[in-house]
Protein backbone atom coordinates (compact mmCIF):
# COMPACT_ATOMS: atom_id res chain seq x y z
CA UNK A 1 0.00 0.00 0.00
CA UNK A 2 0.78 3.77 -0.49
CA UNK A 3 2.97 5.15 2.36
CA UNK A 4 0.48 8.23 2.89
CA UNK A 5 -1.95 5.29 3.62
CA UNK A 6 -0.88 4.53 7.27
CA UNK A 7 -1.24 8.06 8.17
CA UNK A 8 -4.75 8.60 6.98
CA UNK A 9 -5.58 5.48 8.82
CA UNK A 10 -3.96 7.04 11.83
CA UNK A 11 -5.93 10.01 11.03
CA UNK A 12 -9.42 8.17 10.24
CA UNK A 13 -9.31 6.17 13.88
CA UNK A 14 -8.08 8.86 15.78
CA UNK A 15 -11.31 10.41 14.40
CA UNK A 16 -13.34 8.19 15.99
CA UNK A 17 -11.76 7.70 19.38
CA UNK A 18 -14.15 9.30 22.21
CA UNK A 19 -11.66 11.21 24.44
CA UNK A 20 -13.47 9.98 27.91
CA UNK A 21 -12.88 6.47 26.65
CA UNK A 22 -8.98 6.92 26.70
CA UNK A 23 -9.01 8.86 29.84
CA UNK A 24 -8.34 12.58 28.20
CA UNK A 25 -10.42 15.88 29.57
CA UNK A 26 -12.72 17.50 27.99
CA UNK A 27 -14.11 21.11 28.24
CA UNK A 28 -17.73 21.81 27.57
CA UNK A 29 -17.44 23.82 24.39
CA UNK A 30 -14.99 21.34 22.81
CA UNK A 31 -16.84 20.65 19.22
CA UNK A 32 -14.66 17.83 18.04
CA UNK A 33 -15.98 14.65 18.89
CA UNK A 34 -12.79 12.33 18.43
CA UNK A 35 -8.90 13.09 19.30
CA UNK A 36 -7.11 15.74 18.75
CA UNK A 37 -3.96 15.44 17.31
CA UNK A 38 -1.55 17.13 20.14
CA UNK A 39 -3.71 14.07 22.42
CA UNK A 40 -3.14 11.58 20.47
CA UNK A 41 0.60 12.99 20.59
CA UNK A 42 0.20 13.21 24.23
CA UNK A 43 -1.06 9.37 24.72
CA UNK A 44 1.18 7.84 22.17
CA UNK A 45 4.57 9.79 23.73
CA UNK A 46 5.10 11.13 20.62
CA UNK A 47 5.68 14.99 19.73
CA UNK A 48 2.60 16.30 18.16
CA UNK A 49 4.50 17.64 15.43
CA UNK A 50 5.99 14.14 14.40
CA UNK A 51 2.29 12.96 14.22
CA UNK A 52 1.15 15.63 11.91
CA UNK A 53 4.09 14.84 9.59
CA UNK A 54 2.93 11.17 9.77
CA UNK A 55 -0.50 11.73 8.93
CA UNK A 56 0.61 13.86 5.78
CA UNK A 57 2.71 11.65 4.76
CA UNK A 58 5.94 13.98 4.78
CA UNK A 59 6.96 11.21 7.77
CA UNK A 60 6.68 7.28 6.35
CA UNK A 61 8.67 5.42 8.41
CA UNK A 62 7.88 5.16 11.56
CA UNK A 63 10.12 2.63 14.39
CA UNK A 64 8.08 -0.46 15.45
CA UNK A 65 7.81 1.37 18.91
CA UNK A 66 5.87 4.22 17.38
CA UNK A 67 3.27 2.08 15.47
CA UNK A 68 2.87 0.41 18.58
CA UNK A 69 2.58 3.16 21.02
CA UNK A 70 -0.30 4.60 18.47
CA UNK A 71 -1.94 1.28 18.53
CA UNK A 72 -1.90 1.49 22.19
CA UNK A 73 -3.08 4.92 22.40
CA UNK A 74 -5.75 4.43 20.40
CA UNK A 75 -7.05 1.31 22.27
CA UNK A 76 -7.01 -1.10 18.78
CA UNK A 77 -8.03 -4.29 18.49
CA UNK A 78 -5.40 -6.95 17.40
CA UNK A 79 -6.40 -7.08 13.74
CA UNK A 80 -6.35 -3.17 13.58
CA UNK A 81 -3.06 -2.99 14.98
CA UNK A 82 -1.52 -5.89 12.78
CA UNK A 83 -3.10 -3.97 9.88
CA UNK A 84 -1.18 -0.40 11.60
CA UNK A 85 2.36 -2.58 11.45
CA UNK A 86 1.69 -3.65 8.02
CA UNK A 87 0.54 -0.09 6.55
CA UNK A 88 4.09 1.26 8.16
CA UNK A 89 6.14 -1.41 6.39
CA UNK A 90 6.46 -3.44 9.22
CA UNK A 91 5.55 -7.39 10.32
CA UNK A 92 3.37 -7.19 13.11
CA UNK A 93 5.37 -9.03 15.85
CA UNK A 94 4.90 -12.33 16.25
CA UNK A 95 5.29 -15.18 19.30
CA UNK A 96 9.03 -14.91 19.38
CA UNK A 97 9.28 -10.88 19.88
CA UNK A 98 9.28 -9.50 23.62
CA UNK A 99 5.62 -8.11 23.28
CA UNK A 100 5.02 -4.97 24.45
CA UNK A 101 1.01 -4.62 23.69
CA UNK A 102 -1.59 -4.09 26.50
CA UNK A 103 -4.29 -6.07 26.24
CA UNK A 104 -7.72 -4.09 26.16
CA UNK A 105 -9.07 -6.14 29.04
CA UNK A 106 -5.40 -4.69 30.61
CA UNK A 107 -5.84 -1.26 29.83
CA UNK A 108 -9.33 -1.32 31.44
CA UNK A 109 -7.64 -2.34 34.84
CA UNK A 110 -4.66 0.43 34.17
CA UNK A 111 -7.63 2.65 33.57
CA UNK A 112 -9.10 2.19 36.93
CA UNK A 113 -5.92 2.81 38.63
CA UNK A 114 -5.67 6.54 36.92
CA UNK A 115 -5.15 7.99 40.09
CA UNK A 116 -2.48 5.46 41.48
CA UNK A 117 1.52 5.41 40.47
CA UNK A 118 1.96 2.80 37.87
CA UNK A 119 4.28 2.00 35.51
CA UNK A 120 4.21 -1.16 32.96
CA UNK A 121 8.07 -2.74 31.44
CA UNK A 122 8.05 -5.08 29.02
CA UNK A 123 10.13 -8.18 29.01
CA UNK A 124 12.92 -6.39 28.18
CA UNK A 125 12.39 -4.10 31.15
CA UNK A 126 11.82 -1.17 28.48
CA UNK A 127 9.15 1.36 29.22
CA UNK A 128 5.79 0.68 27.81
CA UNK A 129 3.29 3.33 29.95
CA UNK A 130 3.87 5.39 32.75
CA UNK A 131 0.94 7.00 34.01
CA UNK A 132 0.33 10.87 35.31
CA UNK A 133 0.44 9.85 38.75
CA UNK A 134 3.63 7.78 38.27
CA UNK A 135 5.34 11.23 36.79
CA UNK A 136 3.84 13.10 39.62
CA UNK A 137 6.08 10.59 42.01
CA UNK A 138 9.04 9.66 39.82
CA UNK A 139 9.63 12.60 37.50
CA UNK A 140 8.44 13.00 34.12
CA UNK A 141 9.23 9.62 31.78
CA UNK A 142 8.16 11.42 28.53
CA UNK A 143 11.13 13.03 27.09
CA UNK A 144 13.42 9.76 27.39
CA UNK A 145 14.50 8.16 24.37
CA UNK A 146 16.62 4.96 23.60
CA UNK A 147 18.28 3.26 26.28
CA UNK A 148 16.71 5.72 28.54
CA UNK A 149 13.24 3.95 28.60
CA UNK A 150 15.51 0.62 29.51
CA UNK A 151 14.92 0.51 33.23
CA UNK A 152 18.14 -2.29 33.28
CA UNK A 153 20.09 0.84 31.95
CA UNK A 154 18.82 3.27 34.12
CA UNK A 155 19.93 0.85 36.98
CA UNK A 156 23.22 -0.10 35.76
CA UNK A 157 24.21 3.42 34.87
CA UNK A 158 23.12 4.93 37.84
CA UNK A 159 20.79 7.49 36.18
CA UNK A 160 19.38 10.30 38.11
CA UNK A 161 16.57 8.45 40.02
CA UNK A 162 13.69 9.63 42.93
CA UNK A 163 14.01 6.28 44.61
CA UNK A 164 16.23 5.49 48.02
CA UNK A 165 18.70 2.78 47.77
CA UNK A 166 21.21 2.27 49.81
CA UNK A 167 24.86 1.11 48.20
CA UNK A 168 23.99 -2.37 49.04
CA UNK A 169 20.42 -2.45 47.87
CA UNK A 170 21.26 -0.51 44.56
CA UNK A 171 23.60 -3.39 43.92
CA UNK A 172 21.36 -6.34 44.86
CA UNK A 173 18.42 -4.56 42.50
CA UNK A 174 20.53 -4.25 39.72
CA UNK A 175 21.37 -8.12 39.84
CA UNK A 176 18.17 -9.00 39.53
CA UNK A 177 17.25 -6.74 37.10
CA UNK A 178 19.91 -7.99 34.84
CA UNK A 179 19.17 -12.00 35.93
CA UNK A 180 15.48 -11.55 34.66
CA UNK A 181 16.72 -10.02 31.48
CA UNK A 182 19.13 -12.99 31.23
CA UNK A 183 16.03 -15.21 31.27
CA UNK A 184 13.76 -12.74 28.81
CA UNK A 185 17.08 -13.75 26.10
CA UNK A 186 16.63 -17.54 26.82
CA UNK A 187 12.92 -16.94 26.13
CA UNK A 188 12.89 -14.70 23.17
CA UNK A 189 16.31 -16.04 21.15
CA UNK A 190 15.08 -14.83 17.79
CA UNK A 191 14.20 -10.64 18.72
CA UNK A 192 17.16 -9.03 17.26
CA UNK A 193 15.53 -5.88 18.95
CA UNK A 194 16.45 -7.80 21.86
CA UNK A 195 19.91 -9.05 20.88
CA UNK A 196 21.02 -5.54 20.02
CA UNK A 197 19.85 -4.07 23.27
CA UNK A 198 21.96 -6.61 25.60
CA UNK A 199 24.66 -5.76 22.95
CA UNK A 200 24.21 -1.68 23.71
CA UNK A 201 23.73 -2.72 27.61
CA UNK A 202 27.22 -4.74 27.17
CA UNK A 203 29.09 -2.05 25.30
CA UNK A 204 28.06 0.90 27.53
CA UNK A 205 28.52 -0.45 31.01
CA UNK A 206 31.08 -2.51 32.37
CA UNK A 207 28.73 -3.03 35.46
CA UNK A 208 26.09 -4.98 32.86
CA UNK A 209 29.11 -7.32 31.75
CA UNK A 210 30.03 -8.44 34.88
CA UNK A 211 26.29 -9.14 35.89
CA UNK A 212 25.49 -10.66 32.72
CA UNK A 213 28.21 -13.69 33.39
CA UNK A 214 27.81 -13.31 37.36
CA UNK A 215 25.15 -16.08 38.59
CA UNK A 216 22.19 -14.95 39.24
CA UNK A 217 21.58 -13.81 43.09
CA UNK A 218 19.31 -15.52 45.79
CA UNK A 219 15.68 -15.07 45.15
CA UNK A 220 14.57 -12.54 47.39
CA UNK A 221 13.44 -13.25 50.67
CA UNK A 222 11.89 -9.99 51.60
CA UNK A 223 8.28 -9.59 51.89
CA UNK A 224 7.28 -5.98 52.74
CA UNK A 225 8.35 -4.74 48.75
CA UNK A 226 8.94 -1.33 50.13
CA UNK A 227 10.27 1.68 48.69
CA UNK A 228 11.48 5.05 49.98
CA UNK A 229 11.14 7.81 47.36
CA UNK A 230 12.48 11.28 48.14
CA UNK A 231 10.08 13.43 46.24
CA UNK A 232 11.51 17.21 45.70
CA UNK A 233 8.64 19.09 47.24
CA UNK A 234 6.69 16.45 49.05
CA UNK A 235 9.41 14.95 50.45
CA UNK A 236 10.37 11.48 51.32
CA UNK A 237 7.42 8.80 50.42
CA UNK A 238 7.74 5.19 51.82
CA UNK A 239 5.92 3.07 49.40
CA UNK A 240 3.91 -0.40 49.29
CA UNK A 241 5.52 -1.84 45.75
CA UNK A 242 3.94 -4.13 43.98
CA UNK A 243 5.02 -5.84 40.71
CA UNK A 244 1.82 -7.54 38.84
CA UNK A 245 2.66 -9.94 35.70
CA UNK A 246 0.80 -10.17 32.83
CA UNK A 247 1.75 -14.19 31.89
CA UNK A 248 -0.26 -13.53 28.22
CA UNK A 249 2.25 -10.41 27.06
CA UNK A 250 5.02 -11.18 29.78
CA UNK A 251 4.57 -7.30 30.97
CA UNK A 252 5.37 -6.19 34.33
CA UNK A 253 2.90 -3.73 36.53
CA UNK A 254 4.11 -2.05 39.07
CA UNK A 255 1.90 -0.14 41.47
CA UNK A 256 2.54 1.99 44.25
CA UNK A 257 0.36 2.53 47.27
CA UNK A 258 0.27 4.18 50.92
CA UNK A 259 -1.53 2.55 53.76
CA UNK A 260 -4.46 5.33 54.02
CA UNK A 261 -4.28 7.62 56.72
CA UNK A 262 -0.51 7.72 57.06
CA UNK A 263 1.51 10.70 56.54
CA UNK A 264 3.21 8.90 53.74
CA UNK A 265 -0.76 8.65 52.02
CA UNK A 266 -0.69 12.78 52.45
CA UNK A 267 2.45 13.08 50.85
CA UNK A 268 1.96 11.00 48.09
CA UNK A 269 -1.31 12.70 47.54
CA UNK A 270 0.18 16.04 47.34
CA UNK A 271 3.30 14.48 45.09
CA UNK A 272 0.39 13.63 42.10
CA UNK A 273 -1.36 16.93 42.99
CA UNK A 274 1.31 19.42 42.54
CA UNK A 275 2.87 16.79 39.68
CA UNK A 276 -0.42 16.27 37.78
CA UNK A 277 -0.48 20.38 37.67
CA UNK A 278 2.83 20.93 36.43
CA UNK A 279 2.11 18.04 33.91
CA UNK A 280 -0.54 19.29 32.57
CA UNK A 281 0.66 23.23 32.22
């Protein structure tokens, strides 16, 4: 098909996309009934302008990533978003790719947790979705690109990061962040998107290669799943952490919650408040 094709596909189902169905505000005099472009931007993590150029056709090949961070934004159905890869020259990923889709029956659930931290990693530990609240806590996840979305990365390079670790800790989490990925390359042998990103990992950061050939460490024996974050005007958050996994799309959810009534519930109410508004400015 016609390269222009995919983005007046793009265009035609953004169309018909109800904005309260996706989770977006709307005003009272707002007369268009679908999305509008800089919210589909918004949803997708994508700069509006990039999706205007796609829809025109002056942009006609778009990553894997992008196609599937439009399906996702615009809530498709698996044979729509087979037919989105296809229309951007792409084969829609297959059994032996880390997926990175969220179900519809798994975006309902992430829907009802809109005002709750959560973030979703593939297999891969690469970003899929963080939510509002989650950038309210964390710091905004929107702007990173490449090996920035790669929470193994992060780890291993010791990025700028919210959460309290001591030495110790830091060390033990990035073990076991790089023994799951170990496993996620025994599972998924054949996604070169994979290959090349344990590659990257390998060539950037001597810490990786020593993990990567280091057994993997004890399974952990600690049940609370706590985490401290020190939150620049809220101040430090101690967290109930919870990692949910999707066995269907081998995705991880992770949720973060305050016992309610605690000082740590105020704070973390007043992290999403004042992050939500500086978000959304």
């Amino acid at each position: 098909m016609e390269t222009w094709e995919f983005g007046r596909t793009v265009r035609r189902w953004r169309d018909r996309v109800a904005p309260e169905a996706v989770g977006v505000r709307v005003g009272r005099r707002r007369r268009a009934s679908g999305l509008r472009r800089e919210e589909l931007a918004a949803l997708a993590g994508i700069s509006a302008d990039y999706l205007t150029r796609l829809e025109q056709g002056r942009a006609t090949a778009p990553s894997a990533q992008v196609v599937e961070s439009l399906a996702r934004a615009l809530r498709l159905p698996d044979a729509e978003r087979d037919l989105l890869y296809r229309l951007a020259g792409h084969a829609a990923p297959g059994p032996d790719i880390v997926p990175s889709r969220l179900a519809p029956s798994v975006q309902r659930l992430l829907d009802r947790l809109s005002h709750t931290p959560v973030v979703v990693y593939d297999a891969s530990w690469t970003l899929v979705l963080a939510n509002e609240p989650y950038d309210a806590l964390m710091g905004e996840t929107t702007s990173w690109r490449g090996l920035e979305r790669n929470a193994v990365w992060r780890n291993v390079a010791r990025l700028p990061s919210r959460v309290v670790h001591t030495p110790q800790e830091q060390a033990v989490h990035e073990a076991r962040l790089v023994a799951d990925l170990r496993l996620t390359a025994s599972r998924y042998p054949a996604d070169r998107t994979l290959r090349r990103l344990i590659t990257d990992l390998a060539s950037g950061s001597p810490r990786f290669a020593e993990l990567w050939d280091a057994p993997a460490p004890p399974p952990s024996t600690d049940t609370s799943r706590r985490k401290t974050v020190d939150h620049p005007a809220a101040g430090p958050i101690t967290l109930d952490c919870d990692t949910l996994f999707v066995a269907l799309d081998d995705l991880r959810i992770t949720v973060y919650t305050a016992e309610p009534g605690t000082e740590d519930a105020d704070r973390l109410a007043l992290a999403i408040v004042l992050g939500t508004q500086s978000l959304q400015l």
